[in-house]
Protein backbone atom coordinates (compact mmCIF):
# COMPACT_ATOMS: atom_id res chain seq x y z
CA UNK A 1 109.89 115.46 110.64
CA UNK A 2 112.01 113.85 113.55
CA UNK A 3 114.03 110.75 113.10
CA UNK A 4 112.77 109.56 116.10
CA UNK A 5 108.43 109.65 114.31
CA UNK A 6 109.37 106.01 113.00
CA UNK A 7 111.55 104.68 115.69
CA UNK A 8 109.05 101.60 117.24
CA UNK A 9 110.08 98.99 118.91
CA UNK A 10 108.44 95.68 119.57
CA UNK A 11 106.37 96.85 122.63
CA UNK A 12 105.18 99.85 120.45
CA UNK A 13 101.06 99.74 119.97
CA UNK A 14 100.32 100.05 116.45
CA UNK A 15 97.31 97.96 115.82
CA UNK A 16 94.23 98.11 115.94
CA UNK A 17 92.13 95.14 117.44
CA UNK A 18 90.71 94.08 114.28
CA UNK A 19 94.37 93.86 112.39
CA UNK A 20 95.58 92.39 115.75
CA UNK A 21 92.90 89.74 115.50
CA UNK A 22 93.78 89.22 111.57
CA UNK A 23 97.55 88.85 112.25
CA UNK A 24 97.19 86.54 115.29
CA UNK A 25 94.63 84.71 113.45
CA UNK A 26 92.48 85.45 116.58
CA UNK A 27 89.07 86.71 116.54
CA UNK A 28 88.42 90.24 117.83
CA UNK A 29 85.92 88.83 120.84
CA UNK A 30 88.99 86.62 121.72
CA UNK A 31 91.40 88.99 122.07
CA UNK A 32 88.90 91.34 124.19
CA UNK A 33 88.58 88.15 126.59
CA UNK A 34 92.09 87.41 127.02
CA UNK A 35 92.88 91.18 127.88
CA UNK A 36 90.22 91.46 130.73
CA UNK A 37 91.56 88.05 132.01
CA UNK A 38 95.17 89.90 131.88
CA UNK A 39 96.83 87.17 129.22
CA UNK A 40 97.75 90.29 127.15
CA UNK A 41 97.39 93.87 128.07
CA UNK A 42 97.12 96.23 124.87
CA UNK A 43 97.94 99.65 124.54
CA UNK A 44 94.93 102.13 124.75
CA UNK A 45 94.31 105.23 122.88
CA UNK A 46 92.68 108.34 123.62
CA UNK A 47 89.46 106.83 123.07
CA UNK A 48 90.01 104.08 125.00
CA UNK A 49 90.45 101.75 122.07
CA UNK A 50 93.09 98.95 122.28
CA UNK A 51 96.15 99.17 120.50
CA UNK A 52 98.23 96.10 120.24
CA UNK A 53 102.54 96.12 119.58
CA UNK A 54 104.19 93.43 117.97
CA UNK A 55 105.57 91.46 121.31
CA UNK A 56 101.19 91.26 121.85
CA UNK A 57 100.83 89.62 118.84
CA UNK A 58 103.67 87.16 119.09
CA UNK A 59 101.81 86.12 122.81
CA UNK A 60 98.58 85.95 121.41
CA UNK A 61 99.81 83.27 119.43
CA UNK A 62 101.38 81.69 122.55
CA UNK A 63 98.30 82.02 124.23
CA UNK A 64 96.91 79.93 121.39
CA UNK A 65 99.37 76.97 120.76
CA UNK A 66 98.90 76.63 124.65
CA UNK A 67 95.79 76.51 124.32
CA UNK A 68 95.14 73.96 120.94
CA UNK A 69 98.07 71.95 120.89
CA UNK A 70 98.48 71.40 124.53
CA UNK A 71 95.12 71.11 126.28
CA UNK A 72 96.04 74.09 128.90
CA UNK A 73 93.65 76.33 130.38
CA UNK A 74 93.53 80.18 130.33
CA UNK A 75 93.95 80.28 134.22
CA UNK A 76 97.30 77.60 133.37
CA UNK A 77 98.29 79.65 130.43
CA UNK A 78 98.07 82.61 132.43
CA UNK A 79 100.30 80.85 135.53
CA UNK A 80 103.03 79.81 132.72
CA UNK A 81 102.98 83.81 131.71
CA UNK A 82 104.24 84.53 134.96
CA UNK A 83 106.44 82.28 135.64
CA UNK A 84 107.90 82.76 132.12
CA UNK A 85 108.46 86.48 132.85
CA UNK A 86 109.37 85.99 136.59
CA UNK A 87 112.20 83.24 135.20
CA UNK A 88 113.44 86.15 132.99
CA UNK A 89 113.29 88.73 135.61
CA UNK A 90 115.76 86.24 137.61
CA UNK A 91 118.08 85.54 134.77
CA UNK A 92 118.32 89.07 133.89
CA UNK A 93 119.44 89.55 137.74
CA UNK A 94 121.57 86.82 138.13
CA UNK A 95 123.50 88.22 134.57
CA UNK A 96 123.74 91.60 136.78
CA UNK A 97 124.75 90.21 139.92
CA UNK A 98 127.19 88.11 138.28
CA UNK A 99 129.02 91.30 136.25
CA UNK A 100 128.95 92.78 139.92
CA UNK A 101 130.82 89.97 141.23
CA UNK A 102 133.24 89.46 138.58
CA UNK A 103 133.89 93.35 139.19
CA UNK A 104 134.29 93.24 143.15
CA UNK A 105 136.85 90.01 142.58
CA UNK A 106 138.79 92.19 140.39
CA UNK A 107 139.21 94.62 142.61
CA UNK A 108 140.14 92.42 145.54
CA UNK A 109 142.72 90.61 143.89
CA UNK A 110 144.33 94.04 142.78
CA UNK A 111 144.20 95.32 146.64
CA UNK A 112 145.37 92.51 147.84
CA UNK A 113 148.82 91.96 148.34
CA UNK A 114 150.85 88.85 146.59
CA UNK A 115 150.60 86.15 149.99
């Protein structure tokens, strides 16, 4: 057997809607409506069945708290998503953009003669 047949990640769909449902303390009908509204998007197998990872879980309790403890709305919920992923999109950039900088300021201050 490969090394690799157990190596799954967070994003790696391993359950099934109704353990998905179970562990998110969800009900299955729930879950279907949050992934056609695009609040989660599941894995599919050949079938077509969903398959949810780990990370979908954790979210589809987000969704939830959201949802019970603050009053929010799916269409809010689904607005805060976005932004929450754009925000990390950014930061991830400006952490790239900064190493890049850092680098190019190195190598100026070697070319550069002493004044």
């Amino acid at each position: 057997m490969d090394a690799r047949f157990f190596d799954i990640s967070d994003d790696t769909p391993v359950y099934v809607i109704s353990v998905a449902a179970q562990l998110s303390g969800l009900h299955p009908q729930t879950l279907r409506q949050y992934d056609r509204l695009g609040l989660v998007s599941p894995g599919r197998t050949a079938g077509r069945g969903r398959l949810y990872s780990t990370r979908d879980i954790v979210l589809l309790r987000e969704v939830q708290r959201l949802s019970q403890e603050h009053g929010i709305n799916l269409a809010g919920i689904k607005r805060i998503l976005e932004l929450e992923t754009e925000n990390m999109r950014l930061h991830e950039e400006a952490t790239r953009l900064r190493g890049e900088l850092a680098m190019l300021r190195a190598l100026v201050r070697y070319e550069l003669p002493p004044a």
